[in-house]
N, C-alpha and C. Protein backbone atom coordinates (compact mmCIF):
# COMPACT_ATOMS: atom_id res chain seq x y z
N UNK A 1 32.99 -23.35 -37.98
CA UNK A 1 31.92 -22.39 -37.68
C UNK A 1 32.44 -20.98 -37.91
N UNK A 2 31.34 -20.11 -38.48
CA UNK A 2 32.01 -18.73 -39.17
C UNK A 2 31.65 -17.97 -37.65
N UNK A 3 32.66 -16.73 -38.07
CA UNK A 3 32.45 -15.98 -37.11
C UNK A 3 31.03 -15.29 -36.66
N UNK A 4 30.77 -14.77 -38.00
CA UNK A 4 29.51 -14.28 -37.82
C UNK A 4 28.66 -15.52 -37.08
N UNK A 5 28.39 -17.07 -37.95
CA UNK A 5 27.50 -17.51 -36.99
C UNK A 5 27.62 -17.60 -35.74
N UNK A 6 28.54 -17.65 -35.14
CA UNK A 6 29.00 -17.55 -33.56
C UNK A 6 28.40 -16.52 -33.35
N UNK A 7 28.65 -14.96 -33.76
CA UNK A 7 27.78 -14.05 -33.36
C UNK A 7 26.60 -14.24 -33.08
N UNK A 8 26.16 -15.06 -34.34
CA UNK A 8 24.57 -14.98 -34.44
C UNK A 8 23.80 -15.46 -33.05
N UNK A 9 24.59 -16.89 -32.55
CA UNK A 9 24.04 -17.38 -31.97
C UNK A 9 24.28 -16.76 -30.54
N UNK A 10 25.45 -16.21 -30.08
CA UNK A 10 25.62 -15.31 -28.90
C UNK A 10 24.20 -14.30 -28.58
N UNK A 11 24.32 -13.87 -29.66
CA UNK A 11 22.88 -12.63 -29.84
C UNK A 11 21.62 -13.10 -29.68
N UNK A 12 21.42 -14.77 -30.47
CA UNK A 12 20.40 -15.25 -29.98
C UNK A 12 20.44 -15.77 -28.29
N UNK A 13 21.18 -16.04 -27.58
CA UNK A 13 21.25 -16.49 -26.22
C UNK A 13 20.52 -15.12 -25.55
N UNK A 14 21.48 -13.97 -25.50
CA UNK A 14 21.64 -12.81 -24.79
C UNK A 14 20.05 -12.88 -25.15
N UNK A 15 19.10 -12.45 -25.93
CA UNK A 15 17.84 -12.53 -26.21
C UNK A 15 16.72 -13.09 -25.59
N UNK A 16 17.51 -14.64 -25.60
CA UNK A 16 17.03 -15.63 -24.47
C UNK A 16 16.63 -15.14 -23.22
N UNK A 17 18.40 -14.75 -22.89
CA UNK A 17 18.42 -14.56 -21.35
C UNK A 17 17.14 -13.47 -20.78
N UNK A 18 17.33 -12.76 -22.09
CA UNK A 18 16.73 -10.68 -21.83
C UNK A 18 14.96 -11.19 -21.51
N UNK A 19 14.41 -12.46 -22.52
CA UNK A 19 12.86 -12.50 -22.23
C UNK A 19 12.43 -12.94 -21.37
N UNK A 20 13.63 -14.17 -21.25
CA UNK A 20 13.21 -14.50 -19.33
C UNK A 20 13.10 -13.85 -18.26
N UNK A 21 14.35 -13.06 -18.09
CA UNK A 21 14.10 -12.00 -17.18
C UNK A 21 12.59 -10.97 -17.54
N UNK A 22 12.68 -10.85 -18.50
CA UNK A 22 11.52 -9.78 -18.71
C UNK A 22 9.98 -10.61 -17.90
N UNK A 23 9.79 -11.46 -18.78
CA UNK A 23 8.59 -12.27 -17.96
C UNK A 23 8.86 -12.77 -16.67
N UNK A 24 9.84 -13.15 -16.10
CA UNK A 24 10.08 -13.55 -14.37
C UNK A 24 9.90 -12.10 -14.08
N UNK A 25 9.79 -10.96 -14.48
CA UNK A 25 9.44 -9.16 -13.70
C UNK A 25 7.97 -9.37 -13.96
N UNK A 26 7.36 -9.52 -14.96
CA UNK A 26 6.22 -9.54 -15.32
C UNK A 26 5.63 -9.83 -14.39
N UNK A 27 5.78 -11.01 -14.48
CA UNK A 27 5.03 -12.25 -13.36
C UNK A 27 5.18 -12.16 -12.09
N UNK A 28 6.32 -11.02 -11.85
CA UNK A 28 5.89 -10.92 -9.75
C UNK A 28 5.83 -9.48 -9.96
N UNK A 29 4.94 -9.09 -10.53
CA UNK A 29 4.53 -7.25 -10.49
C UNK A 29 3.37 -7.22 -9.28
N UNK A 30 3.59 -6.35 -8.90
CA UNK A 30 2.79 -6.18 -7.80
C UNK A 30 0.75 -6.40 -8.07
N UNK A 31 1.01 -6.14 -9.22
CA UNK A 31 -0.34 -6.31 -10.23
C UNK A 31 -0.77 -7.48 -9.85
N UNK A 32 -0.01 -8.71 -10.27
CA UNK A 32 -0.24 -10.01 -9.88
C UNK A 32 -0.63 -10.72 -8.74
N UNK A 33 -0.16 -10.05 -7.57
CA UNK A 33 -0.18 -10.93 -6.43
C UNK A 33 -1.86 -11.07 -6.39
N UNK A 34 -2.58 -12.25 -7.01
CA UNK A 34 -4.15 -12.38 -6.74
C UNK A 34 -4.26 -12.86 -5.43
N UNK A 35 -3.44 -13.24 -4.71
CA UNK A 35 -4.11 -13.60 -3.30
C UNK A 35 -4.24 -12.11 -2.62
N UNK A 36 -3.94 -10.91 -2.86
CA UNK A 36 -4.14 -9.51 -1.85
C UNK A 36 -4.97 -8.93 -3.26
N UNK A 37 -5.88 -9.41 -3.53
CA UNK A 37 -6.86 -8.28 -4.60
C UNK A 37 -8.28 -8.43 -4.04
N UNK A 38 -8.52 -8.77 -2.84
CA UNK A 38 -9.76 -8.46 -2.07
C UNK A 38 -10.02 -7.76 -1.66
N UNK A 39 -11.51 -6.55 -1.77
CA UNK A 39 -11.76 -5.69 -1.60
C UNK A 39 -12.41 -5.51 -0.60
N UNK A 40 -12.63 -6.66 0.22
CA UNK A 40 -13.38 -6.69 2.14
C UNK A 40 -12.34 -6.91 2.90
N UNK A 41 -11.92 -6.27 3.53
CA UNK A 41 -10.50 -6.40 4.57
C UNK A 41 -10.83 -5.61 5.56
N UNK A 42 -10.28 -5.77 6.49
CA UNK A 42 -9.62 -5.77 7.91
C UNK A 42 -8.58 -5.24 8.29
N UNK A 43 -7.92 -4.54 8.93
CA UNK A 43 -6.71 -4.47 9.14
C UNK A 43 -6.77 -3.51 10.73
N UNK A 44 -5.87 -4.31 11.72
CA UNK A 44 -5.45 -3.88 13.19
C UNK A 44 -3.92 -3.51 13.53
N UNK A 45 -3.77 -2.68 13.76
CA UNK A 45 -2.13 -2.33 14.40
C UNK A 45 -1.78 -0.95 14.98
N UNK A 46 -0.45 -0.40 14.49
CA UNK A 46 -0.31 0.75 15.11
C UNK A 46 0.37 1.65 13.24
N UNK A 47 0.07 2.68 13.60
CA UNK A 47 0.98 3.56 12.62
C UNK A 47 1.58 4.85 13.56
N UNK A 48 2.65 5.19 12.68
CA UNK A 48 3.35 6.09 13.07
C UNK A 48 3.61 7.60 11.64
N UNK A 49 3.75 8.25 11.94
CA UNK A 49 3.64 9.15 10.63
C UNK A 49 4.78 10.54 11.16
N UNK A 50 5.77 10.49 10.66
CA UNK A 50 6.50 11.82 10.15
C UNK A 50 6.44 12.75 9.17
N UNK A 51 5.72 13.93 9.40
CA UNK A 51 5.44 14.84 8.35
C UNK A 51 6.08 16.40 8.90
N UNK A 52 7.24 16.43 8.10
CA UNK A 52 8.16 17.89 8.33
C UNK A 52 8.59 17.90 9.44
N UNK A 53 8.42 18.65 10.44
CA UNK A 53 8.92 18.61 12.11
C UNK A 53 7.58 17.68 13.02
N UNK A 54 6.79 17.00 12.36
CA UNK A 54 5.57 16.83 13.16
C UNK A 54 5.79 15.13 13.26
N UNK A 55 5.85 14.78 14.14
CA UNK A 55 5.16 13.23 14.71
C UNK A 55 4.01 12.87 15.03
N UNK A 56 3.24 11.95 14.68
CA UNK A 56 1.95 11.57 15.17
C UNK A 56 1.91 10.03 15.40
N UNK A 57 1.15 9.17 16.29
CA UNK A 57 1.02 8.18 16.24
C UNK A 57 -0.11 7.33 16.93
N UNK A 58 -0.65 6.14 16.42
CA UNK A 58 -1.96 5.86 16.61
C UNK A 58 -2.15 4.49 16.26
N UNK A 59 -3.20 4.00 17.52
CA UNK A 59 -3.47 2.45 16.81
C UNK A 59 -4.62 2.92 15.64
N UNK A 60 -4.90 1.65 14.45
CA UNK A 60 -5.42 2.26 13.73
C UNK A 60 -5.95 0.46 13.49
N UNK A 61 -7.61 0.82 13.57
CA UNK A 61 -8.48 -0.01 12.86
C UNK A 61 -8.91 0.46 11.36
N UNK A 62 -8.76 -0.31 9.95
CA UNK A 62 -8.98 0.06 8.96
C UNK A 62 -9.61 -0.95 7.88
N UNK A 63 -11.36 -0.77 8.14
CA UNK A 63 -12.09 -1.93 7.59
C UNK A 63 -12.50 -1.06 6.03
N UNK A 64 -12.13 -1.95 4.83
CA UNK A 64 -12.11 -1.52 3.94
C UNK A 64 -13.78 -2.51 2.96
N UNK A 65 -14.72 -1.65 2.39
CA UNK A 65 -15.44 -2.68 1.76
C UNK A 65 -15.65 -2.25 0.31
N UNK A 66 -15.01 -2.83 -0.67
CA UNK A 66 -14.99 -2.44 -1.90
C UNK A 66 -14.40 -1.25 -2.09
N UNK A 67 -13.83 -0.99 -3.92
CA UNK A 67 -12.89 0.00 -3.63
C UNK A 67 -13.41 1.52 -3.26
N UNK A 68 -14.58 1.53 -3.11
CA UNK A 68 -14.60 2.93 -2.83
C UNK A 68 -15.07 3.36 -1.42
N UNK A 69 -15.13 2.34 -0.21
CA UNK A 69 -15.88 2.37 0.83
C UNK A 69 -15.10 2.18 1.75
N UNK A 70 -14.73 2.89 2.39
CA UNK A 70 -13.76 2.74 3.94
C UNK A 70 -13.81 3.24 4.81
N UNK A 71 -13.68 2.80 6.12
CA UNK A 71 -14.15 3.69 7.26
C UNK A 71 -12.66 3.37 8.38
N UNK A 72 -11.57 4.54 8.87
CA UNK A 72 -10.22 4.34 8.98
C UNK A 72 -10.41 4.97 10.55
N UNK A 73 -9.71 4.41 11.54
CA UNK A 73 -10.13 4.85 13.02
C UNK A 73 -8.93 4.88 14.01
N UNK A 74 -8.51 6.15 13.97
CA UNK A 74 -7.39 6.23 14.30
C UNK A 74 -7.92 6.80 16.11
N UNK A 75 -6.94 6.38 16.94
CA UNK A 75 -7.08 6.09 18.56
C UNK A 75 -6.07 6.40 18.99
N UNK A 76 -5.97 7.80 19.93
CA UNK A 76 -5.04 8.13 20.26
C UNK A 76 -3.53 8.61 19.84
N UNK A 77 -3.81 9.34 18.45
CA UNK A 77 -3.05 10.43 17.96
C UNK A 77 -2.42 11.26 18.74
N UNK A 78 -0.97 11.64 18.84
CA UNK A 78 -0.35 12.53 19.51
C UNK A 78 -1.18 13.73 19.15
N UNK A 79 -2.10 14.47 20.35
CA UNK A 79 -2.13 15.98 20.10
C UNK A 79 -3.77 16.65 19.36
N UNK A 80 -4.36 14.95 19.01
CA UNK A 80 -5.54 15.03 17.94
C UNK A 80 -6.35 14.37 18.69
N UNK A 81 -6.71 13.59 19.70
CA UNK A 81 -7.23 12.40 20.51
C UNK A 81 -7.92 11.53 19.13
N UNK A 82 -9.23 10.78 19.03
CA UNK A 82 -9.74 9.98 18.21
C UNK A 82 -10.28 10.82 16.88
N UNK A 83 -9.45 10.12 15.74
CA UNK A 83 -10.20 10.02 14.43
C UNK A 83 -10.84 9.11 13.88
N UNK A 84 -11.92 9.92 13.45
CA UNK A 84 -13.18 8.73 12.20
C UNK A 84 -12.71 8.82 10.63
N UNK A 85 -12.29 8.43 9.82
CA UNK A 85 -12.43 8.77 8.81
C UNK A 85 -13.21 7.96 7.43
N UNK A 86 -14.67 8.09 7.09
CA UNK A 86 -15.40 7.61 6.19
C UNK A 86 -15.25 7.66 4.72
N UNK A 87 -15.52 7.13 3.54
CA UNK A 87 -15.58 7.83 2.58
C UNK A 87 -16.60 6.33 1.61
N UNK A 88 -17.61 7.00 1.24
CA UNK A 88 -18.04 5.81 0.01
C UNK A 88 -18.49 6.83 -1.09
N UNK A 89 -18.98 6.27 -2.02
CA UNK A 89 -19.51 6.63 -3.28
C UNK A 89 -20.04 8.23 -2.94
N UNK A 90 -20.59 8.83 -1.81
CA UNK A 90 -21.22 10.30 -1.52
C UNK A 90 -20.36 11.21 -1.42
N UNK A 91 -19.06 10.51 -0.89
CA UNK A 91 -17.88 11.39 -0.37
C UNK A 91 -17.17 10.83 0.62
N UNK A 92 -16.74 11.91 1.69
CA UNK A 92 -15.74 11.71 2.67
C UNK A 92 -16.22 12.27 4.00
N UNK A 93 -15.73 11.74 5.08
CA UNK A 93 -16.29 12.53 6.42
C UNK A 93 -15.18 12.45 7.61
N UNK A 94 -15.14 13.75 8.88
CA UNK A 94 -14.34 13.18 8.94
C UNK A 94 -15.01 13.98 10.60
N UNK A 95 -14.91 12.68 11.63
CA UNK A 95 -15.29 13.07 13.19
C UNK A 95 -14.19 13.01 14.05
N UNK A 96 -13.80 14.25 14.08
CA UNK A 96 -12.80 14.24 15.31
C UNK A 96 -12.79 15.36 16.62
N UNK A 97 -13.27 14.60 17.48
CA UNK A 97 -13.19 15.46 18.75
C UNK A 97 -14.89 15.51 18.76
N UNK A 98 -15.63 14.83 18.15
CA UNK A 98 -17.28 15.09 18.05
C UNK A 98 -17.42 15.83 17.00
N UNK A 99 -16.59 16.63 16.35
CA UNK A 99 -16.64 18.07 15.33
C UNK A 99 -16.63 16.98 14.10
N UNK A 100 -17.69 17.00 13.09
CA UNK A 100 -18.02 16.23 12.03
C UNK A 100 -17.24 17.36 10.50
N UNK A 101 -16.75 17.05 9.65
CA UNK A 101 -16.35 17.55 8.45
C UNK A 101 -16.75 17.06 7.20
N UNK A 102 -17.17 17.53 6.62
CA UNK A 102 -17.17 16.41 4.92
C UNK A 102 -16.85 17.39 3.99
N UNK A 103 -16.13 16.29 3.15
CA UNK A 103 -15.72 17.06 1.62
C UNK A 103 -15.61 16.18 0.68
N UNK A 104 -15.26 15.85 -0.14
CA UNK A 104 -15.62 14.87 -1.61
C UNK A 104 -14.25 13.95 -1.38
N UNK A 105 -13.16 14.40 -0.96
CA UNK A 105 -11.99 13.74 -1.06
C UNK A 105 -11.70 13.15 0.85
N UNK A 106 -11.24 12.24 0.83
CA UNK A 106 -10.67 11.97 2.10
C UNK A 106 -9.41 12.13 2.46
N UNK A 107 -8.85 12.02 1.63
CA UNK A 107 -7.23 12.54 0.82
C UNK A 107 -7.24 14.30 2.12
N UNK A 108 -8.21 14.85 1.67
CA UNK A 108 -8.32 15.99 1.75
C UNK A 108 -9.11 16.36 3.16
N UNK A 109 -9.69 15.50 3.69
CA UNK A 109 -10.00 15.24 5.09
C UNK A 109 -8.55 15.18 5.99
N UNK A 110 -8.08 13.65 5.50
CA UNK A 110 -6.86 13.69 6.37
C UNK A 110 -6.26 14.83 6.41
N UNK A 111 -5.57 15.29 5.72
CA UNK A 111 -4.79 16.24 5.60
C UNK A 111 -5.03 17.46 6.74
N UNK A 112 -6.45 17.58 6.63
CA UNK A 112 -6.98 18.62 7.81
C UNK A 112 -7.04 18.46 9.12
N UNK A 113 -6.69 16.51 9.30
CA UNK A 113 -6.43 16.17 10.32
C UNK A 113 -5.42 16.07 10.93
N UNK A 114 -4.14 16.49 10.28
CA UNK A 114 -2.63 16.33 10.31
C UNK A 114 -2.27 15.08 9.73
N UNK A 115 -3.14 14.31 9.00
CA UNK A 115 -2.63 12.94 9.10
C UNK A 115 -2.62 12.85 6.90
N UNK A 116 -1.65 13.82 6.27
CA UNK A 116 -1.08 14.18 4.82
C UNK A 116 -1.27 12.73 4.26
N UNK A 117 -2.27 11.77 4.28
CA UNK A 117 -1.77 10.44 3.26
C UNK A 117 -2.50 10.26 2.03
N UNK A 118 -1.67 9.30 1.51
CA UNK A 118 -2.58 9.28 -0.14
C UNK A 118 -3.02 8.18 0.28
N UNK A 119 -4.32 7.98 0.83
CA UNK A 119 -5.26 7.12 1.24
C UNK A 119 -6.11 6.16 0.37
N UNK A 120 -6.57 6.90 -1.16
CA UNK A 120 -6.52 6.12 -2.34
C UNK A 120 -5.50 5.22 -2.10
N UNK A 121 -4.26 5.14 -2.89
CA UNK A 121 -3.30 4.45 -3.14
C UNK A 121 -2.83 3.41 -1.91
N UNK A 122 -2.90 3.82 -0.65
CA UNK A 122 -2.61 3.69 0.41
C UNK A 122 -3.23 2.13 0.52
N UNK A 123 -4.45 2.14 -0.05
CA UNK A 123 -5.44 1.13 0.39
C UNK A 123 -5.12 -0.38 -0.60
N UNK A 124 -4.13 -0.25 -1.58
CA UNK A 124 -3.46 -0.88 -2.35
C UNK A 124 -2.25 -1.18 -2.12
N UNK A 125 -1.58 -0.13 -1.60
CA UNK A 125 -0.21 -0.28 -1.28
C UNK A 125 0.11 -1.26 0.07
N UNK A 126 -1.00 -1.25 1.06
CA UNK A 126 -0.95 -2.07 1.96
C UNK A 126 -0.68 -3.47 1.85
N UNK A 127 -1.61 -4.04 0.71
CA UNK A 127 -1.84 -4.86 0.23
C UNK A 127 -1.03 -5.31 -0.50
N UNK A 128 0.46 -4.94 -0.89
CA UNK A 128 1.30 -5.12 -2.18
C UNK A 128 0.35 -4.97 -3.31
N UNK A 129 -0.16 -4.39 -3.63
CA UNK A 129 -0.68 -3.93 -4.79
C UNK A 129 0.06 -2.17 -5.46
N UNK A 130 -0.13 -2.59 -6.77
CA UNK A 130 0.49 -1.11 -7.48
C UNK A 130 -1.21 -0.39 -7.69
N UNK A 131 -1.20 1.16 -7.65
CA UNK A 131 -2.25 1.90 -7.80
C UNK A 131 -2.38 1.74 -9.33
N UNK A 132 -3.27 1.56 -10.09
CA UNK A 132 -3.76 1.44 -11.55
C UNK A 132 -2.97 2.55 -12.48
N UNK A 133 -2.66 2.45 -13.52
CA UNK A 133 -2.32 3.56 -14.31
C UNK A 133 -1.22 4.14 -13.86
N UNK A 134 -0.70 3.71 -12.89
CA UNK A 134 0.85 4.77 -12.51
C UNK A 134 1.90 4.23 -12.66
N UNK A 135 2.86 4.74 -13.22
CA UNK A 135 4.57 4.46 -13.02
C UNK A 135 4.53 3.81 -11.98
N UNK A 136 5.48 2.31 -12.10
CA UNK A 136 5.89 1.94 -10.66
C UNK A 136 7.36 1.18 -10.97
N UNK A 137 7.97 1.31 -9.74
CA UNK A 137 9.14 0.13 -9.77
C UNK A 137 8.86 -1.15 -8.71
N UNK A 138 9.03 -1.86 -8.82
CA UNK A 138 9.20 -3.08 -8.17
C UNK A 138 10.25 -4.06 -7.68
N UNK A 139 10.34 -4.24 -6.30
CA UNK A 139 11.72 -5.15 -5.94
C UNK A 139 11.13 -6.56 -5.63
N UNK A 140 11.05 -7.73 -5.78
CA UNK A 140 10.84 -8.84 -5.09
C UNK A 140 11.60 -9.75 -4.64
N UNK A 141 11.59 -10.31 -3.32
CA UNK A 141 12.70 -11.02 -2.53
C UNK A 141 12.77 -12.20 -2.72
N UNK A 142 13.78 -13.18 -2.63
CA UNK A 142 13.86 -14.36 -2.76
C UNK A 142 12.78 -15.52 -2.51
N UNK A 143 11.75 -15.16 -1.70
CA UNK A 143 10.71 -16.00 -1.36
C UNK A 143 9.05 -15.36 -2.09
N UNK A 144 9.99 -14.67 -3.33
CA UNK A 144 8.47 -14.08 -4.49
C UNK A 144 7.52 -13.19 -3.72
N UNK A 145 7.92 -12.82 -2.70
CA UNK A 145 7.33 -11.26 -1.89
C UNK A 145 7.74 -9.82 -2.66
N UNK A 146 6.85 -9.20 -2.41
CA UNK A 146 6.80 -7.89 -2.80
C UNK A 146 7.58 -7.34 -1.55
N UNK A 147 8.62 -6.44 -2.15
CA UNK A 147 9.58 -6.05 -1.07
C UNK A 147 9.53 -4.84 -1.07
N UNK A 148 9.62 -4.20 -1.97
CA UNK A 148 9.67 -2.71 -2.14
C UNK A 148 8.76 -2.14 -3.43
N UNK A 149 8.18 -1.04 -3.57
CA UNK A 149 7.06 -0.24 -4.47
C UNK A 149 7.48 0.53 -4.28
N UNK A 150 7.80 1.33 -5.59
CA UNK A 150 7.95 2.75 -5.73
C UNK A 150 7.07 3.39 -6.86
N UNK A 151 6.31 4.02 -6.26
CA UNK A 151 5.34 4.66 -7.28
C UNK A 151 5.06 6.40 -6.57
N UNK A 152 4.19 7.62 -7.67
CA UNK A 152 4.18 8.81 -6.84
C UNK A 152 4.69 9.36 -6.23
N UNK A 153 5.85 9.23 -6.59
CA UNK A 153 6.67 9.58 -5.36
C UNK A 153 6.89 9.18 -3.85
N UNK A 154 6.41 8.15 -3.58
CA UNK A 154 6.59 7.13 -2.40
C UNK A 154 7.14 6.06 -2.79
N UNK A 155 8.42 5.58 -1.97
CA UNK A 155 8.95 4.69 -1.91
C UNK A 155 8.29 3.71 -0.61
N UNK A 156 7.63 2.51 -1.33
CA UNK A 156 7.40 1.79 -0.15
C UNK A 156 8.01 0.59 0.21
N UNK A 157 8.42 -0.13 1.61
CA UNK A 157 8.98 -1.07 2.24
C UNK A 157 7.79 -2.21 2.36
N UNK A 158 8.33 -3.40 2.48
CA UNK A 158 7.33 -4.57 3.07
C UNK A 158 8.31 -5.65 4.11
N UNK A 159 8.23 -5.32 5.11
CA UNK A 159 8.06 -6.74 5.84
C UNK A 159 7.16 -8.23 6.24
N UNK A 160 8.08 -8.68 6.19
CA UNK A 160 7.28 -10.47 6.68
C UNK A 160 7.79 -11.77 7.62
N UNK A 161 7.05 -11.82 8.67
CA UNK A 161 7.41 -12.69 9.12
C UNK A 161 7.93 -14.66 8.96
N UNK A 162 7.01 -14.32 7.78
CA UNK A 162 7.11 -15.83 7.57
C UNK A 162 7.45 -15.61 6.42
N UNK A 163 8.20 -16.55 5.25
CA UNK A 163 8.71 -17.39 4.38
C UNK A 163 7.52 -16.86 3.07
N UNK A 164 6.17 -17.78 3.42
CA UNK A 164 5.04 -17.99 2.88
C UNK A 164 4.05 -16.75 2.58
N UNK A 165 3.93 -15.71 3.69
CA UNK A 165 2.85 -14.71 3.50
C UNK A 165 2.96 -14.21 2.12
N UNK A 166 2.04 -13.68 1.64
CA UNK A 166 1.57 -12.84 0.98
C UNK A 166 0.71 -11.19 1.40
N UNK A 167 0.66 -10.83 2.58
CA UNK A 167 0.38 -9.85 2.88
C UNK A 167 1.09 -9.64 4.41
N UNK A 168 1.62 -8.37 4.43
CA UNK A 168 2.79 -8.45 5.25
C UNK A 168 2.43 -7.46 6.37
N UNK A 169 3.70 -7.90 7.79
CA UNK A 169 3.33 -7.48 8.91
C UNK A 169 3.65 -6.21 9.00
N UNK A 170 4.66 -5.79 8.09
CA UNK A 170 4.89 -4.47 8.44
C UNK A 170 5.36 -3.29 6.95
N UNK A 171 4.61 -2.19 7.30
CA UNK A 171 5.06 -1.37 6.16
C UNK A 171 5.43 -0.07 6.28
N UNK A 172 6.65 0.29 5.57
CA UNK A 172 7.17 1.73 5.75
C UNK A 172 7.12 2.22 4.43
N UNK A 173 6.59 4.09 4.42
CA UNK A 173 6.88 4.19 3.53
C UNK A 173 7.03 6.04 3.65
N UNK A 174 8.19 6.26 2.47
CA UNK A 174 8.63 7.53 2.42
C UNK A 174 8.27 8.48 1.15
N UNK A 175 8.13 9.66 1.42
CA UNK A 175 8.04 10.29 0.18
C UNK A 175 9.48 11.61 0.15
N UNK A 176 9.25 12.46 0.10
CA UNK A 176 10.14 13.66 0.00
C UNK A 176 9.78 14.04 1.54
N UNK A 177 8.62 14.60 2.04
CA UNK A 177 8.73 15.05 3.69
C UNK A 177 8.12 14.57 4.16
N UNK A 178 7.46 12.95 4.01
CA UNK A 178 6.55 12.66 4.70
C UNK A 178 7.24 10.79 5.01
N UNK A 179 7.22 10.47 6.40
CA UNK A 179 7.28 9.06 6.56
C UNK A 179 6.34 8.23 7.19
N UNK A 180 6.03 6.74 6.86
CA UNK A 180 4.83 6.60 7.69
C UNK A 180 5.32 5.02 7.94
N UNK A 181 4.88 4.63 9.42
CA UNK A 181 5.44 3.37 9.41
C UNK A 181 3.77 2.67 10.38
N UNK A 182 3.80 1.32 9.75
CA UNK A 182 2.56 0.34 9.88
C UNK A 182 2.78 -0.30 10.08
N UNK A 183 2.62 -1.21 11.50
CA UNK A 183 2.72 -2.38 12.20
C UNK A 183 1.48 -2.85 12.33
N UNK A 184 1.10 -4.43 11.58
CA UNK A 184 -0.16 -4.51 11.26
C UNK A 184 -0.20 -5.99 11.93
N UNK A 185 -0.94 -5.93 12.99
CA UNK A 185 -0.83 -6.79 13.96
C UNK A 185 -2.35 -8.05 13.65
N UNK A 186 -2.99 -7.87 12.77
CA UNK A 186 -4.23 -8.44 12.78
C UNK A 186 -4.99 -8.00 11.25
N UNK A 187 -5.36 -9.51 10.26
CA UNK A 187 -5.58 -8.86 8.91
C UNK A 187 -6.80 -9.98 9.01
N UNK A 188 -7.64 -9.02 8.52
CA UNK A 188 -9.16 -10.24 8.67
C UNK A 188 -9.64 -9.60 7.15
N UNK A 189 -9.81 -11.54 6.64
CA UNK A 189 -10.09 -11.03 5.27
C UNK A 189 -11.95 -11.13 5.58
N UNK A 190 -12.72 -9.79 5.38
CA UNK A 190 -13.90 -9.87 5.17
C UNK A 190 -14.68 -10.65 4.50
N UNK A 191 -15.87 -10.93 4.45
CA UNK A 191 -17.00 -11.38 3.79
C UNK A 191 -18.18 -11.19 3.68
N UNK A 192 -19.10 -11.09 5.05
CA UNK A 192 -20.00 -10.58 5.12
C UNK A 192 -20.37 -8.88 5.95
N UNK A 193 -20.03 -9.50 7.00
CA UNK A 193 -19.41 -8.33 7.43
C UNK A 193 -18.76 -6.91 6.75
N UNK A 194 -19.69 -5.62 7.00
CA UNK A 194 -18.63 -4.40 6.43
C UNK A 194 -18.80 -3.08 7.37
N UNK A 195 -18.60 -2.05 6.82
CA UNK A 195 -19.03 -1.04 7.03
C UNK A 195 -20.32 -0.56 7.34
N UNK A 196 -20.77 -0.71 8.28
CA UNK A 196 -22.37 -0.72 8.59
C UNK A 196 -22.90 0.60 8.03
């Protein structure tokens, strides 16, 4: 056997090895996971949020119905007492303290509420899902979970209790000055039921 063919065939292996790996990334992209691509959800727990010198924290009911319709209810915020936060196809709204707000973005609600999140993305990221169209990196753990997302400049975490889940109990996630951590104690996948 010539040298070169020895080469040849080394080069063909390494090739081998390079497409497998490429498609085993493919195939657990956060894109994929079709069991969390439902757009009627539920979600019960607590969050916590670090933004610059500021702490806030809150149980948070967050019933989502299709992608543009959500209504996010945060209870007992350090310093803010109860937030409403709405948004469908008209816009965004936002009731806190009885004092009603609207503006086109909710993004841009929170923010006025102390509560800085990318609430778009947010509503995906929960879900192990990547936001459409954006740069992302992806880690997945030995049991084909989505472990870590990094997209926008947020690095996000996933915990799981069990082996099996596909949508997880707990999520942290960081950007440059902002941290937010989600203990999600209760995930009800919708159906009929929504946003009244």
């Amino acid at each position: 056997m010539t040298k070169s063919h020895s080469r040849q065939q080394l080069w063909l292996k390494v090739l081998a090895v390079i497409s497998i790996a490429y498609l085993a990334g493919c195939a657990a992209s956060p894109e994929r996971y079709h069991d969390n691509t439902a757009e009627h959800w539920q979600l019960k727990g607590k969050i916590g949020l670090w933004h610059g010198d500021k702490r806030e924290s809150a149980t948070i009911d967050w019933q989502q119905c299709g992608p543009s319709s959500m209504l996010i209810r945060l209870s007992g915020p350090l310093g803010s007492g109860a937030i409403e936060l709405t948004a469908d196809k008209g816009g965004a709204s936002l009731n806190q303290n009885g004092e009603i707000r609207r503006a086109d973005s909710i993004e841009h609600l929170a923010a006025q509420a102390q509560w800085p999140l990318p609430v778009e993305a947010l509503r995906l990221w929960v879900r192990g899902r990547a936001a459409p169209q954006l740069e992302l990196r992806s880690r997945i753990n030995t049991n084909g979970q989505l472990e870590e997302l990094e997209q926008a400049g947020w690095v996000i975490h996933y915990r799981y209790s069990q082996a099996q889940q596909t949508l997880p109990d707990r999520v942290e996630a960081r950007s440059a000055n902002t941290r937010l951590s989600l203990i999600i104690r209760d995930w009800n996948e919708q159906t009929s039921a929504c946003i009244p």
